[in-house]
PDB file of N, CA and C in Angstrom:
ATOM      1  N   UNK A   1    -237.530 -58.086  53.289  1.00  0.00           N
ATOM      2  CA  UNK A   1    -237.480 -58.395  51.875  1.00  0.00           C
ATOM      3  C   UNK A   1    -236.600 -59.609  51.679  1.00  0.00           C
ATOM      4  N   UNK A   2    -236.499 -60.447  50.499  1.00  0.00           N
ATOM      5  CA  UNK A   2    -236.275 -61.668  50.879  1.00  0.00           C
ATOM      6  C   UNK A   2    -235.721 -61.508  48.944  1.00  0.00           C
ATOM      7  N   UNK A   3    -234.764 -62.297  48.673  1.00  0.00           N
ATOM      8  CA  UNK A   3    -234.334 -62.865  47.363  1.00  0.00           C
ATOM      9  C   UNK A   3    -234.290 -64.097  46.915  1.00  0.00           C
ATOM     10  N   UNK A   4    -234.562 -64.473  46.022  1.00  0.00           N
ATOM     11  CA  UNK A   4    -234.136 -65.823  45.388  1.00  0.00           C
ATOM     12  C   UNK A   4    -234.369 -66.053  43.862  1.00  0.00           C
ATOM     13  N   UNK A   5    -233.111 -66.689  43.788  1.00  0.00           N
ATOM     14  CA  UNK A   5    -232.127 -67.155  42.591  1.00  0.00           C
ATOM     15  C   UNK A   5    -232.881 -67.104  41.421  1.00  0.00           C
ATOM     16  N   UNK A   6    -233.114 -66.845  40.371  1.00  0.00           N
ATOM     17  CA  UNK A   6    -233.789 -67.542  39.408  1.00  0.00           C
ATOM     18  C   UNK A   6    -232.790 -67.739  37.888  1.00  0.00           C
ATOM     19  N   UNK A   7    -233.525 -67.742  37.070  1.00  0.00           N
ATOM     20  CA  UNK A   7    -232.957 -67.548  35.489  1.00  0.00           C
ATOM     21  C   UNK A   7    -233.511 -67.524  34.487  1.00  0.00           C
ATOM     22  N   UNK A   8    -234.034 -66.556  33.686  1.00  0.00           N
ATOM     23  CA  UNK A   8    -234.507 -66.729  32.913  1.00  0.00           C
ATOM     24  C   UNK A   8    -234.477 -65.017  31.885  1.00  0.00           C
ATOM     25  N   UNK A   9    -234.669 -65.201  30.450  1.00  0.00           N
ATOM     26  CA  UNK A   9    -234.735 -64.550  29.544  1.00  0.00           C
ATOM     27  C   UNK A   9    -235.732 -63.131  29.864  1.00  0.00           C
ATOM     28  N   UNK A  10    -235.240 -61.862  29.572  1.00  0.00           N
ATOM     29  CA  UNK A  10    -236.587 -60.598  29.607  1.00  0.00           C
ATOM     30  C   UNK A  10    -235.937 -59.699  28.842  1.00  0.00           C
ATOM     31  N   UNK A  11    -236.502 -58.876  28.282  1.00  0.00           N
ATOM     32  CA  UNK A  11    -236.193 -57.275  27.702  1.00  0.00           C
ATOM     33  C   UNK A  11    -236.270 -56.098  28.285  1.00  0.00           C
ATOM     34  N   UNK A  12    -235.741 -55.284  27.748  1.00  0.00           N
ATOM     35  CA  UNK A  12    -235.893 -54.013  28.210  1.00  0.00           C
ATOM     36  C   UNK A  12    -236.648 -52.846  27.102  1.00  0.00           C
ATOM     37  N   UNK A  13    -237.589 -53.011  26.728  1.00  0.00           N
ATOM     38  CA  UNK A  13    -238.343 -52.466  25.797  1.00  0.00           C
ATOM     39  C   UNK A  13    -238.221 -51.040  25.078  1.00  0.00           C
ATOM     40  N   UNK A  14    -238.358 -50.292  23.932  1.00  0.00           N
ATOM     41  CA  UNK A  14    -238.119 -49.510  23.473  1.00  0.00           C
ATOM     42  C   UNK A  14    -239.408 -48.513  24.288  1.00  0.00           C
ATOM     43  N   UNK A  15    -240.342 -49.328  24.343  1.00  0.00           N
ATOM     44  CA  UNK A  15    -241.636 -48.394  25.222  1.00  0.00           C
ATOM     45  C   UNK A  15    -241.706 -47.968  26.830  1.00  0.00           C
ATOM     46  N   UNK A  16    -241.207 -49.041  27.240  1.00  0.00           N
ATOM     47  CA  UNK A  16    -240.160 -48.609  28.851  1.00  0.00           C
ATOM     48  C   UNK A  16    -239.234 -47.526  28.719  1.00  0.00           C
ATOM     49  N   UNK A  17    -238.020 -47.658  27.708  1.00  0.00           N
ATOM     50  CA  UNK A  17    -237.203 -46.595  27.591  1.00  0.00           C
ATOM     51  C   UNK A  17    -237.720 -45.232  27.627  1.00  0.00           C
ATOM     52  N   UNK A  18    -238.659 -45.390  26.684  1.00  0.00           N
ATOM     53  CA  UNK A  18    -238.907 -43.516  26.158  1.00  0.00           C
ATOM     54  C   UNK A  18    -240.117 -43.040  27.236  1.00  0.00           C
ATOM     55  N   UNK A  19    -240.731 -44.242  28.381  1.00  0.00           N
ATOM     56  CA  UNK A  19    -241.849 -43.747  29.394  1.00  0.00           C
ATOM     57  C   UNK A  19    -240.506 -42.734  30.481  1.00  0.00           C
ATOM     58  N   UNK A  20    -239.603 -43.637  30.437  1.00  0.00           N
ATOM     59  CA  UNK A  20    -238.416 -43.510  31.745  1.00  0.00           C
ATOM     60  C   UNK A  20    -237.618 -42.563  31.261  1.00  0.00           C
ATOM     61  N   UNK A  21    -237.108 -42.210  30.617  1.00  0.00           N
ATOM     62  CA  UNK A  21    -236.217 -41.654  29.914  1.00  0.00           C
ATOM     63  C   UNK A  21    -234.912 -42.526  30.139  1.00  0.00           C
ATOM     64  N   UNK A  22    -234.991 -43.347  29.665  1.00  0.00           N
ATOM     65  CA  UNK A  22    -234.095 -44.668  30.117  1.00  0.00           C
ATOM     66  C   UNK A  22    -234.077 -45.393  31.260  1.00  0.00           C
ATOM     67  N   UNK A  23    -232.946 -46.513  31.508  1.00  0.00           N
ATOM     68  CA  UNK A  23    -233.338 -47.308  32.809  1.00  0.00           C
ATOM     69  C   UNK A  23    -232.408 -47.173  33.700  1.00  0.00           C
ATOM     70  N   UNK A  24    -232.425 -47.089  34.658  1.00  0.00           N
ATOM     71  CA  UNK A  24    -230.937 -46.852  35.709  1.00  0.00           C
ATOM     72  C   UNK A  24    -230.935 -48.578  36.369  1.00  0.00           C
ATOM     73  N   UNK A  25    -229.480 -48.483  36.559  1.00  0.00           N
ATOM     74  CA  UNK A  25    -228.791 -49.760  36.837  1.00  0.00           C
ATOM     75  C   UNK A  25    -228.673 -49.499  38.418  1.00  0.00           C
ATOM     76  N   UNK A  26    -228.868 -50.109  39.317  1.00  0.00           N
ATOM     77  CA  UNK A  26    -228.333 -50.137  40.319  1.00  0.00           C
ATOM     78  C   UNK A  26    -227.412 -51.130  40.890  1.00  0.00           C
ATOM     79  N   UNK A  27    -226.549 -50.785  41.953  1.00  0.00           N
ATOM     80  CA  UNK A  27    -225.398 -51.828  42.696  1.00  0.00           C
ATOM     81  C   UNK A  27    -225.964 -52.399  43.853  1.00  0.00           C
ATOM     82  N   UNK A  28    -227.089 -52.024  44.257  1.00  0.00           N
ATOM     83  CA  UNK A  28    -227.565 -52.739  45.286  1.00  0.00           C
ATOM     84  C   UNK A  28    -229.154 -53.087  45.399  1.00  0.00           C
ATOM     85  N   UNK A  29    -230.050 -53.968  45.304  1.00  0.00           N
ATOM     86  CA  UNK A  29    -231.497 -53.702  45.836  1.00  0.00           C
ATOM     87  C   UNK A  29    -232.407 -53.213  46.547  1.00  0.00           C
ATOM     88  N   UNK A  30    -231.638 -51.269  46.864  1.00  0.00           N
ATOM     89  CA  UNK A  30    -231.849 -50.659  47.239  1.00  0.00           C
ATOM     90  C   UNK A  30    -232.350 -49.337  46.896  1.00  0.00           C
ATOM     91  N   UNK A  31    -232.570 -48.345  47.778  1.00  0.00           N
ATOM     92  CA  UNK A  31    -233.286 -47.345  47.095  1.00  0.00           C
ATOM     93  C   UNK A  31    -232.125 -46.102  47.226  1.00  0.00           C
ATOM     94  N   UNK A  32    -231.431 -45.199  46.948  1.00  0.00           N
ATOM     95  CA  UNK A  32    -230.522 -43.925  47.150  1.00  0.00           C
ATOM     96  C   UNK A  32    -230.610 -43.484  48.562  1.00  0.00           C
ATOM     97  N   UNK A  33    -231.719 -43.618  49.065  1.00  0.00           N
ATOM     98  CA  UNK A  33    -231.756 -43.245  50.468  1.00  0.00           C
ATOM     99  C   UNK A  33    -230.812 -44.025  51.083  1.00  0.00           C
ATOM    100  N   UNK A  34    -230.853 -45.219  51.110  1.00  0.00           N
ATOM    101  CA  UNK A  34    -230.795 -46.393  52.061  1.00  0.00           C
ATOM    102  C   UNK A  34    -229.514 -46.835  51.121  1.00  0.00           C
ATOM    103  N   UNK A  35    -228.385 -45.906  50.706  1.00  0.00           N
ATOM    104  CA  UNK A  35    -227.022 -46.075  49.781  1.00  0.00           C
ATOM    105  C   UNK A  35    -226.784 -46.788  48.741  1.00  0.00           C
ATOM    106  N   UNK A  36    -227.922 -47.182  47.290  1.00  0.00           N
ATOM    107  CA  UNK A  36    -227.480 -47.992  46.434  1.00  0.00           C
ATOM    108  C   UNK A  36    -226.911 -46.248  45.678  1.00  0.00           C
ATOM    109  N   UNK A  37    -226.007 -47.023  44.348  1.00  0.00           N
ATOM    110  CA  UNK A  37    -225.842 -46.219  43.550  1.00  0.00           C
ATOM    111  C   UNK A  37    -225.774 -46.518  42.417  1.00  0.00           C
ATOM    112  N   UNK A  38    -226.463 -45.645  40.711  1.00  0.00           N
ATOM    113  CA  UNK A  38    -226.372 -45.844  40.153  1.00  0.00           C
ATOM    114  C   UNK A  38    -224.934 -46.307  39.148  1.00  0.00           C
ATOM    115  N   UNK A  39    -225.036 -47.664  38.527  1.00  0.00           N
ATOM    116  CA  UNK A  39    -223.783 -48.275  38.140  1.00  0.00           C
ATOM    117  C   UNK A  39    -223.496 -48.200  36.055  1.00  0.00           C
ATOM    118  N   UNK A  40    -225.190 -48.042  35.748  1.00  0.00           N
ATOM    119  CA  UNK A  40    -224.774 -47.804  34.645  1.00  0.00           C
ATOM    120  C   UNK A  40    -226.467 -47.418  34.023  1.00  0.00           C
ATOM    121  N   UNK A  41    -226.490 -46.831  33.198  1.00  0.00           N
ATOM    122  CA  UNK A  41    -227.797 -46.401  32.404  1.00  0.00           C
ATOM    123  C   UNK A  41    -228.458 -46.743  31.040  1.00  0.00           C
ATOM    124  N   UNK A  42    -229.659 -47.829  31.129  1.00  0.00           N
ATOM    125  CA  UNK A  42    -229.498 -48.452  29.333  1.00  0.00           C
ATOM    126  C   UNK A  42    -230.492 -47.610  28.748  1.00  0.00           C
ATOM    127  N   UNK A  43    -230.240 -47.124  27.596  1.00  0.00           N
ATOM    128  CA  UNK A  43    -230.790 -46.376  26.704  1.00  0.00           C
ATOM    129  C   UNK A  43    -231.192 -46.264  25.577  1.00  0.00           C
ATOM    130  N   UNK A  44    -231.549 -48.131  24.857  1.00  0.00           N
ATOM    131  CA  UNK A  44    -231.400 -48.650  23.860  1.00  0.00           C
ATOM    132  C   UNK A  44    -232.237 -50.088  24.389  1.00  0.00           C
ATOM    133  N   UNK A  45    -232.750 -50.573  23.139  1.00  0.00           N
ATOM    134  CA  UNK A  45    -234.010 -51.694  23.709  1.00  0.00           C
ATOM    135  C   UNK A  45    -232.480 -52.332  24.093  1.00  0.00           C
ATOM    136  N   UNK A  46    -233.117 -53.968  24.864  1.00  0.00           N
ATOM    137  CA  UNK A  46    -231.341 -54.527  25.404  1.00  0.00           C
ATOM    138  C   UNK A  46    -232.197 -56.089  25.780  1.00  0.00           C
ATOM    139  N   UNK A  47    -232.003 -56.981  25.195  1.00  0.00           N
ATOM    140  CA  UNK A  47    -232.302 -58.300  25.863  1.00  0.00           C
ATOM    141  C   UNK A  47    -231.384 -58.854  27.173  1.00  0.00           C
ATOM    142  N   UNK A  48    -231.839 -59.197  27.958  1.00  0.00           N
ATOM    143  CA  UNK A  48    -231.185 -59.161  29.542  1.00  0.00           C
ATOM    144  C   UNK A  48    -231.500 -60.395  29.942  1.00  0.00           C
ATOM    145  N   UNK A  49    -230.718 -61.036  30.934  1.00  0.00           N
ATOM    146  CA  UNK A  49    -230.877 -62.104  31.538  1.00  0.00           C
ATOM    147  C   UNK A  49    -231.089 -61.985  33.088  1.00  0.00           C
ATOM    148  N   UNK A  50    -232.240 -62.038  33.623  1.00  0.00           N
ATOM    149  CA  UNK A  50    -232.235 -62.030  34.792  1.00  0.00           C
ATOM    150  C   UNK A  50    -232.254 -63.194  35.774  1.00  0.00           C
ATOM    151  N   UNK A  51    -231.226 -63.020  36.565  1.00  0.00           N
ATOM    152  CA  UNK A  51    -230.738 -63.667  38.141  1.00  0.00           C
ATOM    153  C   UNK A  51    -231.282 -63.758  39.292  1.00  0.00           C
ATOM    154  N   UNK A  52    -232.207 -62.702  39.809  1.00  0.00           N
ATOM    155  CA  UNK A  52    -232.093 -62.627  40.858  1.00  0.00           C
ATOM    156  C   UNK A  52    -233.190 -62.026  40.885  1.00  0.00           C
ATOM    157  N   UNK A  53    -234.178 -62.036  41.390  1.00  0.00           N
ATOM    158  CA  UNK A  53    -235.492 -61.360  42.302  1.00  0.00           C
ATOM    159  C   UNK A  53    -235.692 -60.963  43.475  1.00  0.00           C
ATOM    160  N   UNK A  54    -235.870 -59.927  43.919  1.00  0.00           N
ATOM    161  CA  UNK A  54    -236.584 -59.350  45.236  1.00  0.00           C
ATOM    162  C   UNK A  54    -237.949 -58.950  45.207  1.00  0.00           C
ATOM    163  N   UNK A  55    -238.281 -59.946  46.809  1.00  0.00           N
ATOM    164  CA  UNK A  55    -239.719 -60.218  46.681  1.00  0.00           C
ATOM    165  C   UNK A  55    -239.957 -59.127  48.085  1.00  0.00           C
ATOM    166  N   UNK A  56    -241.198 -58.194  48.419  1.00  0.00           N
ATOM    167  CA  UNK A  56    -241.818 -57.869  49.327  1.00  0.00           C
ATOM    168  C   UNK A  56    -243.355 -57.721  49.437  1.00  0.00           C
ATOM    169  N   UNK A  57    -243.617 -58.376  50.320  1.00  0.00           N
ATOM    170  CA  UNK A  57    -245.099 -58.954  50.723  1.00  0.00           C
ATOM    171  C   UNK A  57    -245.694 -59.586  49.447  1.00  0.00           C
ATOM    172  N   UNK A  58    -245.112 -60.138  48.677  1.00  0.00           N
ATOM    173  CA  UNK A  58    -245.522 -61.421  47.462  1.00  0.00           C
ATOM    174  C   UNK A  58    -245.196 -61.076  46.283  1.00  0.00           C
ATOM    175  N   UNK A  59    -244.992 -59.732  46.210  1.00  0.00           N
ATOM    176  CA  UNK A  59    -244.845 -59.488  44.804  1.00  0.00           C
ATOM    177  C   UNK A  59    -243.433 -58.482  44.488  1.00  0.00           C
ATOM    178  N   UNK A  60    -242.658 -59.111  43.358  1.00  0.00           N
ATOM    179  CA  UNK A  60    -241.159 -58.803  42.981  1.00  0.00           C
ATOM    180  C   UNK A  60    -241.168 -57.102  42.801  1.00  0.00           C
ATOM    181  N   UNK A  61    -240.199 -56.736  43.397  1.00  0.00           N
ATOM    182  CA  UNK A  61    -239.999 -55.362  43.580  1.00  0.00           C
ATOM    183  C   UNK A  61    -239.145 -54.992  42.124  1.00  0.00           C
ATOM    184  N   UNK A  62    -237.755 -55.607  42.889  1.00  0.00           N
ATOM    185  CA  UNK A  62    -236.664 -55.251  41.844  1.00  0.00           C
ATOM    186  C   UNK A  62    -236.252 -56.323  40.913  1.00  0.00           C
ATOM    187  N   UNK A  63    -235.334 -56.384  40.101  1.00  0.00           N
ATOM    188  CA  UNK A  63    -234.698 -57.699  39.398  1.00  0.00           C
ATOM    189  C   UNK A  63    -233.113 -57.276  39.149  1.00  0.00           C
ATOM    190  N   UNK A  64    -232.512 -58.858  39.624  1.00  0.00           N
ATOM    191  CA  UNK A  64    -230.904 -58.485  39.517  1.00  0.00           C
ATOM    192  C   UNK A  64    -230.922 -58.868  37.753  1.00  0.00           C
ATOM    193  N   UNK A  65    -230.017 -58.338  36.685  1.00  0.00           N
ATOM    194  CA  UNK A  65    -230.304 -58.411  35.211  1.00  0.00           C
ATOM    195  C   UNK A  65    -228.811 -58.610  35.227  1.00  0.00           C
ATOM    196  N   UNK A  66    -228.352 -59.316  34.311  1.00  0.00           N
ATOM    197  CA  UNK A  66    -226.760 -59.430  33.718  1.00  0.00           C
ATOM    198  C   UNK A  66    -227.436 -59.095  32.162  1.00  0.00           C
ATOM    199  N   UNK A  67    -226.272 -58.538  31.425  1.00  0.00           N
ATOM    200  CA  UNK A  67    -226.259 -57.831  29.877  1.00  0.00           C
ATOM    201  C   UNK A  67    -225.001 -57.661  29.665  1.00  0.00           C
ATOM    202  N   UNK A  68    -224.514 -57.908  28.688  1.00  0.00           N
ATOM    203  CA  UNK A  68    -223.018 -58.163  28.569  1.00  0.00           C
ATOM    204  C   UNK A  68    -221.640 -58.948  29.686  1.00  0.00           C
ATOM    205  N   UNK A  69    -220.792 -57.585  29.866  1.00  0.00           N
ATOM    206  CA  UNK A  69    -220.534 -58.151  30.941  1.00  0.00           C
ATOM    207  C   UNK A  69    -220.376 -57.452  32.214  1.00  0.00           C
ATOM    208  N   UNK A  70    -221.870 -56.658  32.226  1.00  0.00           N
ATOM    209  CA  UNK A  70    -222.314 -55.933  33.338  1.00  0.00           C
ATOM    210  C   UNK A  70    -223.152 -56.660  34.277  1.00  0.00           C
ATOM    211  N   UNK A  71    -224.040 -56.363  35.154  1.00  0.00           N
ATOM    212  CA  UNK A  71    -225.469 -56.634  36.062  1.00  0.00           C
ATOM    213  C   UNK A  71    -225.777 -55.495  37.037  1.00  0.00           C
ATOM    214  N   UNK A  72    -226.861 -55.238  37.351  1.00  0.00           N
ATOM    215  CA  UNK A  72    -227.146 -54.740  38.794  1.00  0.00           C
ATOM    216  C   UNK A  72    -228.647 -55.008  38.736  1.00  0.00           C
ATOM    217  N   UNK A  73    -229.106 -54.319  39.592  1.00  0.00           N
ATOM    218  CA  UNK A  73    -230.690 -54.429  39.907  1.00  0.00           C
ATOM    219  C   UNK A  73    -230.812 -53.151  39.232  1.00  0.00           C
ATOM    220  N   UNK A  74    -232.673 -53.466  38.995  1.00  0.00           N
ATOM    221  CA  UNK A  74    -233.451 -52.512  38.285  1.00  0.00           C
ATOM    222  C   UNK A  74    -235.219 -52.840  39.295  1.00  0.00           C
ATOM    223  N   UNK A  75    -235.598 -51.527  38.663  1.00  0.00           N
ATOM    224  CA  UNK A  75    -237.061 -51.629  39.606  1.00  0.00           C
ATOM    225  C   UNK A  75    -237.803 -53.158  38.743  1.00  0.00           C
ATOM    226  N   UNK A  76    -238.493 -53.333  38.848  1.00  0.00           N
ATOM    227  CA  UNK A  76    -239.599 -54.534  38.504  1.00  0.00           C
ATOM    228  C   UNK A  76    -240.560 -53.814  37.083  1.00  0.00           C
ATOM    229  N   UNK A  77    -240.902 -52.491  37.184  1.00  0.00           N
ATOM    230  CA  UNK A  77    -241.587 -52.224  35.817  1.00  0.00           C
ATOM    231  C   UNK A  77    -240.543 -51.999  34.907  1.00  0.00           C
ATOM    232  N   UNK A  78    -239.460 -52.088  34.962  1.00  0.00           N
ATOM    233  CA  UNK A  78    -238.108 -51.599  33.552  1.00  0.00           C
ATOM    234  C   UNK A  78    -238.052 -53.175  33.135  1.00  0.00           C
ATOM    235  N   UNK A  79    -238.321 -54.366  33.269  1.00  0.00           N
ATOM    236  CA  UNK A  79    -238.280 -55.303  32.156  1.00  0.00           C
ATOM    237  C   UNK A  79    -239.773 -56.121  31.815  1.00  0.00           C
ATOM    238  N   UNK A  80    -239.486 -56.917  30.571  1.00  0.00           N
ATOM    239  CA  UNK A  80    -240.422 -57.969  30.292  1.00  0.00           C
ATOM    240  C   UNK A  80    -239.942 -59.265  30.157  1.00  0.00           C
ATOM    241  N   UNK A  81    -241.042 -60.384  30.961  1.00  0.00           N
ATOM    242  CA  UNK A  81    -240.175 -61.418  30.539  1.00  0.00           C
ATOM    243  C   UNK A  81    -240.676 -61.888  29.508  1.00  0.00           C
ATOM    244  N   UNK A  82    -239.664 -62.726  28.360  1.00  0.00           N
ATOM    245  CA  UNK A  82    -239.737 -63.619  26.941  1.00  0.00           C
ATOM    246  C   UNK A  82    -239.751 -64.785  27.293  1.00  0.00           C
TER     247      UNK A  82
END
């Protein structure tokens, strides 16, 4: 799996929220197995800035997101980009 940099504007949708029962934050671009851990939980639509992409076999898995003055990764279906 491979990352790179980006920047640009996305949401976190009121219709994502209530499919998920909110979104979990992670500390690493990883899965619980393989030791990430959840860092914080959004539960409220949330405009986000995302950093960072992880790509496997072409298409973005996760996304690193900053929102206030938090960040971690999230899966790839918990945002939209604007």
């Amino acid at each position: 799996m491979e990352s790179g940099k980006v920047e640009y504007r996305a949401v976190i949708n009121k219709d994502t929220l209530e499919k998920w029962h909110g979104i979990r934050v992670w500390d690493k671009p990883q899965s619980a197995v393989d030791g990430a851990e959840v860092v914080d939980q959004i539960t409220e639509p949330l405009e986000v800035k995302v950093v960072e992409e992880q790509n496997w076999n072409g298409s973005i898995q996760r996304f690193k997101i900053a929102y206030g003055s938090k960040q971690g990764w999230v899966l790839a279906d918990a945002i939209t980009k604007i």
